[in-house]
Protein backbone atom coordinates (compact mmCIF):
# COMPACT_ATOMS: atom_id res chain seq x y z
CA UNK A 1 138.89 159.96 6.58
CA UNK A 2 140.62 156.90 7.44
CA UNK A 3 143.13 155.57 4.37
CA UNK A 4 146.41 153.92 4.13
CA UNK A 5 148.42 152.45 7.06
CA UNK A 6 145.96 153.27 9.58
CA UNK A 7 142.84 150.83 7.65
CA UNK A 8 145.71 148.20 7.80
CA UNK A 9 146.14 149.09 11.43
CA UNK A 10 142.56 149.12 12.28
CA UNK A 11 141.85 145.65 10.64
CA UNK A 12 144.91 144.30 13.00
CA UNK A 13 143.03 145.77 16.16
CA UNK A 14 139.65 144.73 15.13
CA UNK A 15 141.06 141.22 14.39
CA UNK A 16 142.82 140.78 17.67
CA UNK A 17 139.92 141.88 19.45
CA UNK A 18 137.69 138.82 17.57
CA UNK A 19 140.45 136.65 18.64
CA UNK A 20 140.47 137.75 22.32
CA UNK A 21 136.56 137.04 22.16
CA UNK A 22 136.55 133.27 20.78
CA UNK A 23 139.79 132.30 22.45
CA UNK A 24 138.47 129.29 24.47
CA UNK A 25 141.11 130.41 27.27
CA UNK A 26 139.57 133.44 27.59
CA UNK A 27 135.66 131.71 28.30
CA UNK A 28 136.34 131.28 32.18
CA UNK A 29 136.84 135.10 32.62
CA UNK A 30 134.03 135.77 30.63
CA UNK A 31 131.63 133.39 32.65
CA UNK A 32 133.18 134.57 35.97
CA UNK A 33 132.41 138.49 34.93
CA UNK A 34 128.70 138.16 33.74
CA UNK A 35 127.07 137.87 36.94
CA UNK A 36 129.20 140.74 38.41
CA UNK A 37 127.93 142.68 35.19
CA UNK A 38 124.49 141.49 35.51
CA UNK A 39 124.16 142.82 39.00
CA UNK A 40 124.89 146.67 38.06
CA UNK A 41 123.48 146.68 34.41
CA UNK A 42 120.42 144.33 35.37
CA UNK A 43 121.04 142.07 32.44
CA UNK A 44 123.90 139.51 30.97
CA UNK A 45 125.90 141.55 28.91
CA UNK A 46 127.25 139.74 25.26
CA UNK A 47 131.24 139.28 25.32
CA UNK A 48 131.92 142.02 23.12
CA UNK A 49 129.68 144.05 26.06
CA UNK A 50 132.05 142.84 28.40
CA UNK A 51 135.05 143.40 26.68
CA UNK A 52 133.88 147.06 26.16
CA UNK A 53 133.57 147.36 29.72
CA UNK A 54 136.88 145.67 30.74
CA UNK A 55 138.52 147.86 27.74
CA UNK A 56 137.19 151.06 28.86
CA UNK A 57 137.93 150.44 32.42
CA UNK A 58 141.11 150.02 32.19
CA UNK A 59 141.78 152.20 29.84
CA UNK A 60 140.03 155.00 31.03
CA UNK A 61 142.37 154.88 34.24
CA UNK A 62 145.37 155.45 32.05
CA UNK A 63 144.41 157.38 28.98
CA UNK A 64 141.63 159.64 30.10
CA UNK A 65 139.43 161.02 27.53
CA UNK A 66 140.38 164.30 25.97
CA UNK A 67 137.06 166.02 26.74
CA UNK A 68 138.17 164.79 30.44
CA UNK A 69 141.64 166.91 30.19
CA UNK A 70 139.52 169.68 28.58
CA UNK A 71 137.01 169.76 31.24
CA UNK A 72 139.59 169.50 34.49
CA UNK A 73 141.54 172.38 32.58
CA UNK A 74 139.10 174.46 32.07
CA UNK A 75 138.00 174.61 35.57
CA UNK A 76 140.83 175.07 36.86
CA UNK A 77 141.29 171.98 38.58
């Protein structure tokens, strides 16, 4: 259950990631990714696709996911 700070928290990230995805500056990098997208998905992904993408990439390289750690621990690796 999600209550107190972290709601307050939570509205902060899920308004800064509205902002990153209207900010005119960021339109170029959104037009330049598409077709890169497009080629390995087979469609035009939305911004908010493309921000998932960019967000999990380079996340994913620095936080891995805990089922990751759990699964490279558990065999043994």
């Amino acid at each position: 259950m999600v209550v107190g700070r972290d709601v307050v928290r939570i509205a902060a990230t899920l308004d800064a990631i509205h902002q990153d995805l209207v900010c005119p500056e960021n339109e170029p990098v959104s037009e330049s990714l598409a077709p890169l997208a497009s080629e390995r998905h087979g469609k035009k992904p939305t911004r908010i696709e493309l921000f998932d993408m960019v967000w999990w990439r380079y996340f994913g390289d620095r936080e891995p996911a805990p089922w990751r750690r759990a699964a490279v621990g558990a065999s043994g690796t």
